[in-house]
C-alpha atoms as a PDB file:
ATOM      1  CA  UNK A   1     -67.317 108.373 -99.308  1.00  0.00           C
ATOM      2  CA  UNK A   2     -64.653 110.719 -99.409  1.00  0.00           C
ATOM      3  CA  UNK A   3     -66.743 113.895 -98.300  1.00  0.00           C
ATOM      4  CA  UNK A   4     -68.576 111.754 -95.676  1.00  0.00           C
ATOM      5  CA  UNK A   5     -65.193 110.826 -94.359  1.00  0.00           C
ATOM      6  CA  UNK A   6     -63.851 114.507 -94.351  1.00  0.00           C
ATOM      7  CA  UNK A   7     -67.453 115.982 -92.874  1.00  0.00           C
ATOM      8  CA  UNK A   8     -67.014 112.914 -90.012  1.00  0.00           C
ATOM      9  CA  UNK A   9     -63.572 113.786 -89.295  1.00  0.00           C
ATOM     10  CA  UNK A  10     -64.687 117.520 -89.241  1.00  0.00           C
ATOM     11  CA  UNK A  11     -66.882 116.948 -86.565  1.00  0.00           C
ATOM     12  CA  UNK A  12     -64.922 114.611 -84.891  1.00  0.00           C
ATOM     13  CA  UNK A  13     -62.420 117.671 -83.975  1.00  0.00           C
ATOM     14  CA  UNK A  14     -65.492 119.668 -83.104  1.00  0.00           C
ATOM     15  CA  UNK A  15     -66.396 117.014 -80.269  1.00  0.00           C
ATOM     16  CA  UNK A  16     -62.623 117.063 -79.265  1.00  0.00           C
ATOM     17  CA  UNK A  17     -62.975 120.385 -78.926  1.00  0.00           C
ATOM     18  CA  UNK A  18     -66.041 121.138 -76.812  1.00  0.00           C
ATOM     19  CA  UNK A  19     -65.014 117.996 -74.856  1.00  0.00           C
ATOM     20  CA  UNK A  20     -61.728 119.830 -73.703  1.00  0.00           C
ATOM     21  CA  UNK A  21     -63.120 122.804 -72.926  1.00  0.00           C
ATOM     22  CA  UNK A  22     -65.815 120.966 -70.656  1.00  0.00           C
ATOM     23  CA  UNK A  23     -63.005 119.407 -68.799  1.00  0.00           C
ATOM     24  CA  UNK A  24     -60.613 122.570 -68.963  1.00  0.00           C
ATOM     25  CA  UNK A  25     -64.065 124.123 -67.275  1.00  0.00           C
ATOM     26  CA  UNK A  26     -64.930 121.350 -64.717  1.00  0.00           C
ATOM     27  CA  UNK A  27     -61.507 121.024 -63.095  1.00  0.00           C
ATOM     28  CA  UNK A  28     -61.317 125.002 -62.386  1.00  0.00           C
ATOM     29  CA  UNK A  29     -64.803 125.114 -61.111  1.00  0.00           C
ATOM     30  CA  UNK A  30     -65.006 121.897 -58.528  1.00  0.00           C
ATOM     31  CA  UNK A  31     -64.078 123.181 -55.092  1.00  0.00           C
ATOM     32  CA  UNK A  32     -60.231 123.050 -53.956  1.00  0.00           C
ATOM     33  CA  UNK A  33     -56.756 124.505 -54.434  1.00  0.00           C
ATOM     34  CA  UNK A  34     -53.908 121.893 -55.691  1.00  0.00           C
ATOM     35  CA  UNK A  35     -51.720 124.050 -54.340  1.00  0.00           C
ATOM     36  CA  UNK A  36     -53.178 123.808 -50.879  1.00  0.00           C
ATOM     37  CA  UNK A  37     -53.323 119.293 -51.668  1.00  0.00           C
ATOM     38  CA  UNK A  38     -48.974 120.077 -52.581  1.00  0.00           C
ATOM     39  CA  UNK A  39     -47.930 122.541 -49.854  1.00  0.00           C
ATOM     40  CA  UNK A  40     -50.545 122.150 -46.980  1.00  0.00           C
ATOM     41  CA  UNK A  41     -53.346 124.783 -46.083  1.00  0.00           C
ATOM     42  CA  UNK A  42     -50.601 126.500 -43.319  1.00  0.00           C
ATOM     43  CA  UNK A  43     -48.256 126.857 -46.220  1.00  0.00           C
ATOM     44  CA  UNK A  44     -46.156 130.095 -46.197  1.00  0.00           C
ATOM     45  CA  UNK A  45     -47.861 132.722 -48.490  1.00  0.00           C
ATOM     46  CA  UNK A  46     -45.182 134.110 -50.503  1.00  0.00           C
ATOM     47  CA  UNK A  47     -44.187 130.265 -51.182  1.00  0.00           C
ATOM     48  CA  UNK A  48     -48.347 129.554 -52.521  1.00  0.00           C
ATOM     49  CA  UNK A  49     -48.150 132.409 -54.799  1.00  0.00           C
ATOM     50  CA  UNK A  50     -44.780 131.421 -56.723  1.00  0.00           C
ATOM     51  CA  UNK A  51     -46.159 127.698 -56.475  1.00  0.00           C
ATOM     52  CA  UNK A  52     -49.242 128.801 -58.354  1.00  0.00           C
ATOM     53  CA  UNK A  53     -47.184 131.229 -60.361  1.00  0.00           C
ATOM     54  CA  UNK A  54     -45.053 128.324 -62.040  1.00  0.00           C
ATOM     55  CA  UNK A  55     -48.077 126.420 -62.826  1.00  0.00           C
ATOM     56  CA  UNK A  56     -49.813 129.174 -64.584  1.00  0.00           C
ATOM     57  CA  UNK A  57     -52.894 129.173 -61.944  1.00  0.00           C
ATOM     58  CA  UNK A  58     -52.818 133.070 -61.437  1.00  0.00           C
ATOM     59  CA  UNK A  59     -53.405 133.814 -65.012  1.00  0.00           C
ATOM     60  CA  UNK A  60     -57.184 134.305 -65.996  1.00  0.00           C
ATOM     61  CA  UNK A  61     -59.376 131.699 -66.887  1.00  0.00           C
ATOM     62  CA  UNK A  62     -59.291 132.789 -70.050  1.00  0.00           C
ATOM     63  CA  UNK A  63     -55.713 132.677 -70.644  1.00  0.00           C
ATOM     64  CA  UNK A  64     -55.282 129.409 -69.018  1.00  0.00           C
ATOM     65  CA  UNK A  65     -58.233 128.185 -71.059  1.00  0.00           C
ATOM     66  CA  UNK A  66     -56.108 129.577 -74.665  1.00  0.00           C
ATOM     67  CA  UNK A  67     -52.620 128.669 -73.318  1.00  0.00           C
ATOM     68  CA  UNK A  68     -54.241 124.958 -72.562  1.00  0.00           C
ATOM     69  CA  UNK A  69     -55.488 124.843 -76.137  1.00  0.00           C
ATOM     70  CA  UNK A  70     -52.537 126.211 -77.529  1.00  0.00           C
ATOM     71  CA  UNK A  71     -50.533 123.573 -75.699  1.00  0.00           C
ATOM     72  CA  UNK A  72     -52.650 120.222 -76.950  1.00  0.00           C
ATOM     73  CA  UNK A  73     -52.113 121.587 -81.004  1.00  0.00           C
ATOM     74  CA  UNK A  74     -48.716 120.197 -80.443  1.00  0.00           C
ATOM     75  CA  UNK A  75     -49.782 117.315 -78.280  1.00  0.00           C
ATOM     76  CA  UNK A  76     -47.953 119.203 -75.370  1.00  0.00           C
ATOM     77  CA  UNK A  77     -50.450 117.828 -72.001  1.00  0.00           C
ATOM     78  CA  UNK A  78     -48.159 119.367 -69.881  1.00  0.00           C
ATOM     79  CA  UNK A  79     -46.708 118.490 -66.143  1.00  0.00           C
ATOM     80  CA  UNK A  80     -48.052 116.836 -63.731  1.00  0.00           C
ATOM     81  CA  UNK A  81     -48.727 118.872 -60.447  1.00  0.00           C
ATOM     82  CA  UNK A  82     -48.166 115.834 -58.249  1.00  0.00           C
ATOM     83  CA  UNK A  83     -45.160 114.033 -59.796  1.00  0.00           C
ATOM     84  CA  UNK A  84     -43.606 116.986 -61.863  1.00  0.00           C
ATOM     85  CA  UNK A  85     -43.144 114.288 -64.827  1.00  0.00           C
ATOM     86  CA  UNK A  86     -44.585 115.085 -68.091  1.00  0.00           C
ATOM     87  CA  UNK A  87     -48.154 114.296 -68.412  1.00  0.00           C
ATOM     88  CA  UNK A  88     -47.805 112.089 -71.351  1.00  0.00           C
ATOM     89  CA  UNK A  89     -44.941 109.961 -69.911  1.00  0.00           C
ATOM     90  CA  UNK A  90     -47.352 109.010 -66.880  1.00  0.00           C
ATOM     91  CA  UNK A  91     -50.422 108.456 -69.755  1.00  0.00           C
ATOM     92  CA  UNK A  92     -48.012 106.493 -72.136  1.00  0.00           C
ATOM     93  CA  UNK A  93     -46.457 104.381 -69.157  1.00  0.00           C
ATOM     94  CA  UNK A  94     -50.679 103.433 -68.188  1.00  0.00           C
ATOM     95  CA  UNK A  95     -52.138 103.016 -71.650  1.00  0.00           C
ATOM     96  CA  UNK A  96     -51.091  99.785 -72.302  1.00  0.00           C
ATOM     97  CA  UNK A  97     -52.560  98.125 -69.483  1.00  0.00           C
ATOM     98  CA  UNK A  98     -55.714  99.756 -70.108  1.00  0.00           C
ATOM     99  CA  UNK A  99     -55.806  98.394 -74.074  1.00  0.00           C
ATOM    100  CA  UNK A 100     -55.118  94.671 -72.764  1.00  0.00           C
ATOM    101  CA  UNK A 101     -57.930  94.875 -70.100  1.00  0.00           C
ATOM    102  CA  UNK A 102     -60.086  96.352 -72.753  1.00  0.00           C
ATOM    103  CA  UNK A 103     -59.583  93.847 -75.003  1.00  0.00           C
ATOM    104  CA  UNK A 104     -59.789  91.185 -72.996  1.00  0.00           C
ATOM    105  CA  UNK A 105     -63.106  92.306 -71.791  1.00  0.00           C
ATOM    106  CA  UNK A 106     -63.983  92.963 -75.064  1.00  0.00           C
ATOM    107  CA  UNK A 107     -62.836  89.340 -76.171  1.00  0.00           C
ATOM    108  CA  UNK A 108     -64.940  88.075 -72.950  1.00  0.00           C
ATOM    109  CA  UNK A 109     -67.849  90.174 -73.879  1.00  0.00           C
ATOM    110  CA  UNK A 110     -67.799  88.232 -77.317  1.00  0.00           C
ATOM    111  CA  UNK A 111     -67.060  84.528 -76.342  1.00  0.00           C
ATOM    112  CA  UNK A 112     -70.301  84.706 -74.106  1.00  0.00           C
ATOM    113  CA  UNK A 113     -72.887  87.014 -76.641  1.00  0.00           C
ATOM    114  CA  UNK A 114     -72.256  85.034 -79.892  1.00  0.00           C
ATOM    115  CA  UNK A 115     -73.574  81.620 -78.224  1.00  0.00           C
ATOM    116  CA  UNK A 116     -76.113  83.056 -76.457  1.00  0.00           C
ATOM    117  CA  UNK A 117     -77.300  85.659 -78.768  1.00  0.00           C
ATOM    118  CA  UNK A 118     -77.307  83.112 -81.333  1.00  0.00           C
ATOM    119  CA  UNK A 119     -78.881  80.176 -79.212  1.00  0.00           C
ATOM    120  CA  UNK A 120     -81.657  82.660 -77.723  1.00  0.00           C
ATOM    121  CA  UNK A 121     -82.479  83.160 -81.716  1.00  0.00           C
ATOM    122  CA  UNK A 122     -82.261  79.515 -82.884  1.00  0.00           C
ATOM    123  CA  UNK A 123     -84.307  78.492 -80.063  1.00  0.00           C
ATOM    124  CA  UNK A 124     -86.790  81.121 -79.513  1.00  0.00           C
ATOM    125  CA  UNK A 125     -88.789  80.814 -76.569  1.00  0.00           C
ATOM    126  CA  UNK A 126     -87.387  77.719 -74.964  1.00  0.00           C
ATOM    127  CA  UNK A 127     -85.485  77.341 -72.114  1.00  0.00           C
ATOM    128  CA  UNK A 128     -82.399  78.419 -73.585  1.00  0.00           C
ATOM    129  CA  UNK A 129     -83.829  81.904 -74.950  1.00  0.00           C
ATOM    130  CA  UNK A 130     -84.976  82.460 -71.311  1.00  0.00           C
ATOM    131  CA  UNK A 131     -81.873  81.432 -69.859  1.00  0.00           C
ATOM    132  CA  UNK A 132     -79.970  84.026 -72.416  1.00  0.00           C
ATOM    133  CA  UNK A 133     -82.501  86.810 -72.093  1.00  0.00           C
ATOM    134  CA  UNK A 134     -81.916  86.299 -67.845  1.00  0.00           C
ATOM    135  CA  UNK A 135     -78.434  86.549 -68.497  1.00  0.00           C
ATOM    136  CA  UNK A 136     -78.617  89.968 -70.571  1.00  0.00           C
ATOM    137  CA  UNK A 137     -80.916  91.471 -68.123  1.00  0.00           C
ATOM    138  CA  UNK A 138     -78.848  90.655 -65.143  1.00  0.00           C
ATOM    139  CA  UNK A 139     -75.497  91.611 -66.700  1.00  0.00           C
ATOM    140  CA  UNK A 140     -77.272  94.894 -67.462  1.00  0.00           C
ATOM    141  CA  UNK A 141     -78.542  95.426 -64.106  1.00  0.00           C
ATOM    142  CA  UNK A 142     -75.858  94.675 -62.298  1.00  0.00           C
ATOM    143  CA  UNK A 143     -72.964  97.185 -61.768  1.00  0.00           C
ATOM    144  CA  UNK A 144     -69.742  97.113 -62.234  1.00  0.00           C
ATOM    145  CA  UNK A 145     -69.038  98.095 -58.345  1.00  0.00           C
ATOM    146  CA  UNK A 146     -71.135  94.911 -57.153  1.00  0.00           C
ATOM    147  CA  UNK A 147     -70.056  92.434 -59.478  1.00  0.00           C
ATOM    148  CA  UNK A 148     -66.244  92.884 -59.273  1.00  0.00           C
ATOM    149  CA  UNK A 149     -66.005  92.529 -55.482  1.00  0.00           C
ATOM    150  CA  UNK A 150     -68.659  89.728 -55.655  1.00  0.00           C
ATOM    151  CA  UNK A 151     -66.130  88.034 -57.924  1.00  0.00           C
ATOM    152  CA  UNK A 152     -62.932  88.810 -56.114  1.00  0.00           C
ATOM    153  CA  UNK A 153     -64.842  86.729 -53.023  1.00  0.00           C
ATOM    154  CA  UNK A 154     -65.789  83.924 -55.259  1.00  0.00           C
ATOM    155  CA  UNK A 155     -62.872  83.035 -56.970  1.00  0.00           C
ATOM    156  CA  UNK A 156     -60.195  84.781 -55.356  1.00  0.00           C
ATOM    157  CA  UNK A 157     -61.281  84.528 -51.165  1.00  0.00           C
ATOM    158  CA  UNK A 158     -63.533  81.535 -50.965  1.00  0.00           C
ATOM    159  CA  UNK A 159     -61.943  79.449 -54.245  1.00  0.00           C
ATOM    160  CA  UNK A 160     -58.269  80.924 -54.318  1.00  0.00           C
ATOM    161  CA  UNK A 161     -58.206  80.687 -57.970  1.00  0.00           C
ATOM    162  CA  UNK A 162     -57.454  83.858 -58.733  1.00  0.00           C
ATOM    163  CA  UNK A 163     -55.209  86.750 -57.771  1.00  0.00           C
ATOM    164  CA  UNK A 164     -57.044  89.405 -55.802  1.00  0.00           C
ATOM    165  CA  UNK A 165     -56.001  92.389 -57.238  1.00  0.00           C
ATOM    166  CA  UNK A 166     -52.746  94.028 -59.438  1.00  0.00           C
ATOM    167  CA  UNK A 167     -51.076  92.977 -62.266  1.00  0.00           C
ATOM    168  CA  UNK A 168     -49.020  89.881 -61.437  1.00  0.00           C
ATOM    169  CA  UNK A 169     -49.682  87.846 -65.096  1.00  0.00           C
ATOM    170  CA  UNK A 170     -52.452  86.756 -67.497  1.00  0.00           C
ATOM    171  CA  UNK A 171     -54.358  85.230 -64.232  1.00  0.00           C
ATOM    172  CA  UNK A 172     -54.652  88.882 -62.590  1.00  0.00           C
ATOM    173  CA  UNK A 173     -57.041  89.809 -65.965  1.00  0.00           C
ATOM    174  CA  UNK A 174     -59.557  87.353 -65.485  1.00  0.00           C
ATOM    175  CA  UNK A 175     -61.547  88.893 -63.113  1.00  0.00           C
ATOM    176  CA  UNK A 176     -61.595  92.236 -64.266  1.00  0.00           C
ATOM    177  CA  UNK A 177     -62.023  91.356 -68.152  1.00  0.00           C
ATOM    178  CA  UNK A 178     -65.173  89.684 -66.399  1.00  0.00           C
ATOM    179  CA  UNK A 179     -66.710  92.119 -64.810  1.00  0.00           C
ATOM    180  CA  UNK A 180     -65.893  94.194 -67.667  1.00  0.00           C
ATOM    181  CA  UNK A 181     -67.006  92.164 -70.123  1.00  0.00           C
ATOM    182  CA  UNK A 182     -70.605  91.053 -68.114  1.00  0.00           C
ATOM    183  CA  UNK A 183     -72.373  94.050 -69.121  1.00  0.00           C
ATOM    184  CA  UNK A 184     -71.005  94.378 -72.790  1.00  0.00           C
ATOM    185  CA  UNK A 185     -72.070  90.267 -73.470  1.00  0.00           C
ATOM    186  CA  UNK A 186     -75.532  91.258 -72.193  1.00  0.00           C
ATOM    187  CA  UNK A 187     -76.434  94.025 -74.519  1.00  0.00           C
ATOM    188  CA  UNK A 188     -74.394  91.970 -77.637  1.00  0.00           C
ATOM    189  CA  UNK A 189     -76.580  88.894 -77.030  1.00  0.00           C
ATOM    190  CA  UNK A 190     -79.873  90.670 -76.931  1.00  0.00           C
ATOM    191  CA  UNK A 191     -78.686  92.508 -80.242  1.00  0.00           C
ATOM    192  CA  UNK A 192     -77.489  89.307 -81.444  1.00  0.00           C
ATOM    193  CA  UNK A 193     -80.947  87.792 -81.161  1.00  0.00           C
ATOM    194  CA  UNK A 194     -82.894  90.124 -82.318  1.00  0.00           C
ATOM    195  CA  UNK A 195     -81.129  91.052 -85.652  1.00  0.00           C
ATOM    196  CA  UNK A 196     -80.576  86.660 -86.551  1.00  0.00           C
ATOM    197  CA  UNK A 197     -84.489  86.598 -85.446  1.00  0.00           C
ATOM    198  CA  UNK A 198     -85.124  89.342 -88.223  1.00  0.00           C
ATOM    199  CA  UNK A 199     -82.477  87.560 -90.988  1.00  0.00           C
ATOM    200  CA  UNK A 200     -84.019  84.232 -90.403  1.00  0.00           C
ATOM    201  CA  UNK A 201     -87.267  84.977 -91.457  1.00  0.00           C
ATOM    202  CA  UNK A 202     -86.654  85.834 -95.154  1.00  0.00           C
ATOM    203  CA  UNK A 203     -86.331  84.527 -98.448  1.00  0.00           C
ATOM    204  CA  UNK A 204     -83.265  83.476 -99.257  1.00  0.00           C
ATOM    205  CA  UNK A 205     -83.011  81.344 -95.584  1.00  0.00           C
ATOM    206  CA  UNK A 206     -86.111  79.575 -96.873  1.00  0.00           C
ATOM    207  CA  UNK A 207     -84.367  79.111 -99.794  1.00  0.00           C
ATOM    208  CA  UNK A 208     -81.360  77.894 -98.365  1.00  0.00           C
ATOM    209  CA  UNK A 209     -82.951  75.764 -96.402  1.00  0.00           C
ATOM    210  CA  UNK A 210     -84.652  74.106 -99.323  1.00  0.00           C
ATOM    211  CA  UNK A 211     -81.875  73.345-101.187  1.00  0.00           C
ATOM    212  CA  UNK A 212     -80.725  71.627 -98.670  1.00  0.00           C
ATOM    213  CA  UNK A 213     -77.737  73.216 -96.718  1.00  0.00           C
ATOM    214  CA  UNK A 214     -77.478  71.792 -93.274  1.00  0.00           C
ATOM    215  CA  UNK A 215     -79.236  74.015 -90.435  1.00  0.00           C
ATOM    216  CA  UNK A 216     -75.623  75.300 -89.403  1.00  0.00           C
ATOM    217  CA  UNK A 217     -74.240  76.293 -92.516  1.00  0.00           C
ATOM    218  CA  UNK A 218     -77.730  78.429 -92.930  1.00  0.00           C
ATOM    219  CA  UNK A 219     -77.430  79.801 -89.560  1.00  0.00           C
ATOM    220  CA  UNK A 220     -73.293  81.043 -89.554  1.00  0.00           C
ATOM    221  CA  UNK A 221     -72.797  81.350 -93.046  1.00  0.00           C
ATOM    222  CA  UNK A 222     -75.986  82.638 -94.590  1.00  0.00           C
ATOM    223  CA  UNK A 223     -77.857  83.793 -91.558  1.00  0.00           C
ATOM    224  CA  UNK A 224     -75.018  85.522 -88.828  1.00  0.00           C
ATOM    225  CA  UNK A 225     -72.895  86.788 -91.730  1.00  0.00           C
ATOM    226  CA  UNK A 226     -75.928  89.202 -93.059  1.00  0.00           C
ATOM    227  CA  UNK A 227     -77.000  90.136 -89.478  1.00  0.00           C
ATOM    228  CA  UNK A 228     -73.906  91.610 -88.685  1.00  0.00           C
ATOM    229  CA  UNK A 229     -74.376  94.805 -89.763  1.00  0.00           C
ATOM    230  CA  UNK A 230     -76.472  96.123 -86.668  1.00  0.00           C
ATOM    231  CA  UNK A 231     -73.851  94.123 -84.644  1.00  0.00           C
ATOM    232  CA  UNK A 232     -70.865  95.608 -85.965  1.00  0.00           C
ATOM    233  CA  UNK A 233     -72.006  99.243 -84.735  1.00  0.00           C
ATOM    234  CA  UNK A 234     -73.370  98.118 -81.701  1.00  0.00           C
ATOM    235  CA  UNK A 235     -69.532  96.763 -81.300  1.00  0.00           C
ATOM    236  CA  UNK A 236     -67.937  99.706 -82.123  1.00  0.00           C
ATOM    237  CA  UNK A 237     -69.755 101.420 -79.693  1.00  0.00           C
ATOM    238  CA  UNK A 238     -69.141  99.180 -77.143  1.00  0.00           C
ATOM    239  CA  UNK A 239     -65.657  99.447 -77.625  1.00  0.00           C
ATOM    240  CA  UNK A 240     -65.208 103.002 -77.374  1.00  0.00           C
ATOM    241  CA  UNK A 241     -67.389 102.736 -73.782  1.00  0.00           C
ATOM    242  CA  UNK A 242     -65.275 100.272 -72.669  1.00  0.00           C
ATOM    243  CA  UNK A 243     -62.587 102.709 -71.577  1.00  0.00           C
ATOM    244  CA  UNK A 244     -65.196 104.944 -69.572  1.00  0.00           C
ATOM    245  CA  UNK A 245     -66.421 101.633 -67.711  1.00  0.00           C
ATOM    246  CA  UNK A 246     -62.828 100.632 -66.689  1.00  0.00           C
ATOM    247  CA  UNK A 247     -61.933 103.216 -64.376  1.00  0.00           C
ATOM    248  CA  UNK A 248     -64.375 101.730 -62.160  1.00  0.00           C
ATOM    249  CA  UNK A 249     -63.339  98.423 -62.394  1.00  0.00           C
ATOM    250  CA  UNK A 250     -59.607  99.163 -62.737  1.00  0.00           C
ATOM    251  CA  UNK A 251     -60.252 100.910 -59.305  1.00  0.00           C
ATOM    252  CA  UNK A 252     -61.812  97.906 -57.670  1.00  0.00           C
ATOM    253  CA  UNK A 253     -58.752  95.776 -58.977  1.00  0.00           C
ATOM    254  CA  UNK A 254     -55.918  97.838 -58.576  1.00  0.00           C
ATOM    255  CA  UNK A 255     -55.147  97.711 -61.973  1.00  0.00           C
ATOM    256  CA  UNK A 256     -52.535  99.861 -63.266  1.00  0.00           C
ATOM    257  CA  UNK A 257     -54.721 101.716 -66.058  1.00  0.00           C
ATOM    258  CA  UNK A 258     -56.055 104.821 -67.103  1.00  0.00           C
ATOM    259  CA  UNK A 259     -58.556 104.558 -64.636  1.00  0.00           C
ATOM    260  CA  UNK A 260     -56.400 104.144 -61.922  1.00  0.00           C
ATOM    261  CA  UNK A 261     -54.808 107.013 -63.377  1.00  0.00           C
ATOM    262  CA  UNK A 262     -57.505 109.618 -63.573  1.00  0.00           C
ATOM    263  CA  UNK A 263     -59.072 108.556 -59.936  1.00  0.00           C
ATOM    264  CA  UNK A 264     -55.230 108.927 -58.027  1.00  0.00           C
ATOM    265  CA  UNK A 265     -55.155 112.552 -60.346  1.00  0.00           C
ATOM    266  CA  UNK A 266     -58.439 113.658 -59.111  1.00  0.00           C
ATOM    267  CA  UNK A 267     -57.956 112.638 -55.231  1.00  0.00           C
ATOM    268  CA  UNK A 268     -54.504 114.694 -55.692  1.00  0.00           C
ATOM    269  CA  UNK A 269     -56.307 117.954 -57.625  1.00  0.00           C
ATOM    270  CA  UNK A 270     -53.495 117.054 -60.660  1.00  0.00           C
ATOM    271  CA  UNK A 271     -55.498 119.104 -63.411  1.00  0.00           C
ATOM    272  CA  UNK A 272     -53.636 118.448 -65.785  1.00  0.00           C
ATOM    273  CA  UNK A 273     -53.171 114.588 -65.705  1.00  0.00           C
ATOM    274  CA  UNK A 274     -57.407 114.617 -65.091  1.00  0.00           C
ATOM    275  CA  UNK A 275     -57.335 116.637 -68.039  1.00  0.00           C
ATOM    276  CA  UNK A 276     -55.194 114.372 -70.428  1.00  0.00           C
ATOM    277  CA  UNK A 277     -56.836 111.069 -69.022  1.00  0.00           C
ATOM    278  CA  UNK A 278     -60.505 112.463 -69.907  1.00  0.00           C
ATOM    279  CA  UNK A 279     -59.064 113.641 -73.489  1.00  0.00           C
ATOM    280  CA  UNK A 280     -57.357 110.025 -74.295  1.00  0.00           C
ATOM    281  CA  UNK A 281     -60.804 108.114 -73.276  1.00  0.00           C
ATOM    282  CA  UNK A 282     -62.883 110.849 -75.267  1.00  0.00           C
ATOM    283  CA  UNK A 283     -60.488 110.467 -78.186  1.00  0.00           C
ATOM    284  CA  UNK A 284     -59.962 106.760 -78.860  1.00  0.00           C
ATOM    285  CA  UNK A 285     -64.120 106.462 -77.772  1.00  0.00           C
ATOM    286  CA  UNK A 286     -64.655 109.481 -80.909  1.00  0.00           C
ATOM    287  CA  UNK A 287     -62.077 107.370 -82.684  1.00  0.00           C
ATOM    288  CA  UNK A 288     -63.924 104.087 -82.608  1.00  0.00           C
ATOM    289  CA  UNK A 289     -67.386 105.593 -83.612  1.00  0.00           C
ATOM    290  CA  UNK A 290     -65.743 107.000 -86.536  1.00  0.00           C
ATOM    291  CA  UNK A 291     -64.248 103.597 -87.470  1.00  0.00           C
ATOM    292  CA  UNK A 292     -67.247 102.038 -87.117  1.00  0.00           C
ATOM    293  CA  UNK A 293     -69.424 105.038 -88.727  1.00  0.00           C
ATOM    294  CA  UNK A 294     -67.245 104.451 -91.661  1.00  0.00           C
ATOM    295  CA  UNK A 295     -67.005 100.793 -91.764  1.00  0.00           C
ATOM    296  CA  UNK A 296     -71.183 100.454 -91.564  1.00  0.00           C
ATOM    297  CA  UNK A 297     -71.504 103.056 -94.303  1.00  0.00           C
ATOM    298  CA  UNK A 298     -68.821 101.332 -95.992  1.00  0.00           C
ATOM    299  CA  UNK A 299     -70.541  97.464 -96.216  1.00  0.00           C
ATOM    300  CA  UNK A 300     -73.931  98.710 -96.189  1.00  0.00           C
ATOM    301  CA  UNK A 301     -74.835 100.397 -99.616  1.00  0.00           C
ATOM    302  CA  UNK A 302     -78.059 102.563 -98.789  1.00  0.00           C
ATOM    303  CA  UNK A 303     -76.151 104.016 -95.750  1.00  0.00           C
ATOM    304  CA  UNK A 304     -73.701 104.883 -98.543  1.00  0.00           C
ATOM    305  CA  UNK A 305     -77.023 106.794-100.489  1.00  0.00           C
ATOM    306  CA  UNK A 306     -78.002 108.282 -96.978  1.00  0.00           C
ATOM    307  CA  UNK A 307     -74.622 109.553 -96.530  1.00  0.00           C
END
C-alpha cells in the first residue's frame, strides 16, 4: 500500500504539473491584451510598456512560463491584474462558498440516488424502476444552463419560495445545490441499481433470506453495504467534478464561488486569478480521485493484489 500510495501521489504532481502548464499556455495564447482591458486601447504608450513591465508580460514566454512555476513551489499565485490584491486572498475569501454549495449538492445528489437507485433495484421493472430510470436519464440530459433558470421561475418567480439569486442564508442554496445536484443523483441512481441488482443475486442473499432476516435488513445491511464499492468511486469522482460543474451554475445564481471567480477573471483578462482558480479545481478534483483511489484499493482486497 505504501508504494501504491507514493507511485499515486507521484503522478498526482505529474497531472498538477502538465495541468499548469496547459493553463500557463491557454491564457497567453487566447486573443487580447490585459493591459489594453486596465488602461484602454488609446492608452499612452510609454504608460502600456511600464504597465506590462511590472507584471512581467514583456519577458519571454519562456521565462514567464519558469518564473510562474517557480512562484507556485512556494504557493506564491501572485497579484491580481484587476484588483492588485494577492491572488490567494481573493481565492481564500471565495472557497468557502464554493465547498458549502458543493456539498450541499453533493448531499442533494445523495438524498435523491439512494431511494431511487435502491427502489429501481428492489423493484425491477415496475413502475417505480421506470420512474427512476426517467429520472436518471433526464437529469443527465438536461443541462445545468436550462435547469437552473427553469428553477429560479418555478420556485423563485411564479412560487416566491425561494430567493432568486446571491447568498442571503441557507434558503439562497436550495436552488443551486439542485441544479447541482440533478445530474450527480442521476448517474448515482443508475449505478446504484445496477451494482444492488448484481449483489442481490448471489449466495449469501439467498442465504440470508432463508434464514429468515426481514427483506430490509437483507437489502441495507447485507445487500447495499457490499455494493458499495463501485459506488464509493463513482462518488469520489463525482465529487471532484462537482467543482468544474459549479461555475456554471454559480454563474446563473450569482453565487459568490470559485466559479464566479474564474468567469469575472476571464471577462477582465486577470491571468493570474484564471490561472489559480483552474489550479484549485484541478487540485482538490486530483485530490479526491486519489482519496478515493486509495480508499477502493484500501476495502477491496484484489485491487490491493492488482495494485
Amino acid at each position: 500500500m505504501t508504494r501504491y500510495i507514493l507511485t499515486r501521489l507521484l503522478a498526482a504532481a505529474v497531472v498538477m504539473l502538465g495541468v499548469a502548464t496547459v493553463v500557463f499556455l491557454l491564457m497567453h495564447l487566447i486573443p487580447g491584451d490585459p493591459v489594453d482591458v486596465m488602461l484602454g486601447e488609446g492608452a499612452n504608450p510609454a504608460d502600456r510598456a511600464e504597465l506590462r513591465r511590472q507584471l512581467g508580460l514583456d519577458r519571454p514566454l519562456l521565462g514567464q512560463w519558469l518564473h510562474y512555476l517557480g512562484r507556485l513551489l512556494y504557493l506564491d499565485l501572485g497579484i491580481g491584474i484587476h484588483s492588485r490584491e494577492p491572488v490567494a486572498q481573493l481565492l481564500m475569501q471565495r472557497i468557502p462558498a464554493t465547498l458549502a454549495l458543493a456539498a450541499a449538492a453533493f448531499l442533494a445528489s445523495l438524498c435523491i440516488a439512494f431511494p431511487l437507485g435502491i427502489l429501481a433495484a428492489v423493484y425491477r421493472n415496475s413502475v417505480a424502476d421506470r420512474i427512476a430510470m426517467l429520472f436518471s436519464v433526464a437529469g443527465v440530459s438536461i443541462p445545468n444552463f436550462w435547469l437552473g433558470p427553469l428553477l429560479i421561475l418555478l420556485f423563485s418567480y411564479w412560487l416566491g419560495w425561494l430567493p432568486v439569486s446571491g447568498m442571503q442564508g441557507w434558503s439562497s442554496l436550495i436552488l443551486p445545490a439542485l441544479t447541482l445536484g440533478t445530474a450527480l443523483a442521476a448517474l448515482q441512481s443508475r449505478m446504484i441499481r445496477a451494482s444492488l441488482l448484481e449483489v442481490l443475486g448471489e449466495d449469501y442473499i439467498r442465504a440470508a433470506r432463508a434464514r429468515g432476516l426481514g427483506e430490509a435488513t437483507v437489502i441495507l445491511q447485507h445487500g447495499l453495504r457490499n455494493a458499495l464499492l463501485p459506488v464509493v468511486t463513482i462518488l469520489g469522482i463525482q465529487l471532484g467534478a462537482l467543482l468544474t460543474g459549479a461555475v456554471v451554475t454559480e454563474f446563473i445564481f450569482d453565487w459568490p464561488g470559485v466559479g464566479r471567480l474564474i468567469i469575472d477573471a476571464i471577462h477582465r483578462r486577470d491571468y493570474p486569478v484564471v490561472q489559480a482558480c483552474v489550479l484549485f479545481i484541478s487540485a482538490v478534483y486530483v485530490l479526491v480521485n486519489l482519496v478515493t483511489d486509495i480508499l477502493s484499493t484500501g476495502l477491496d482486497p484484489r485491487m490491493r493484489l492488482e495494485a
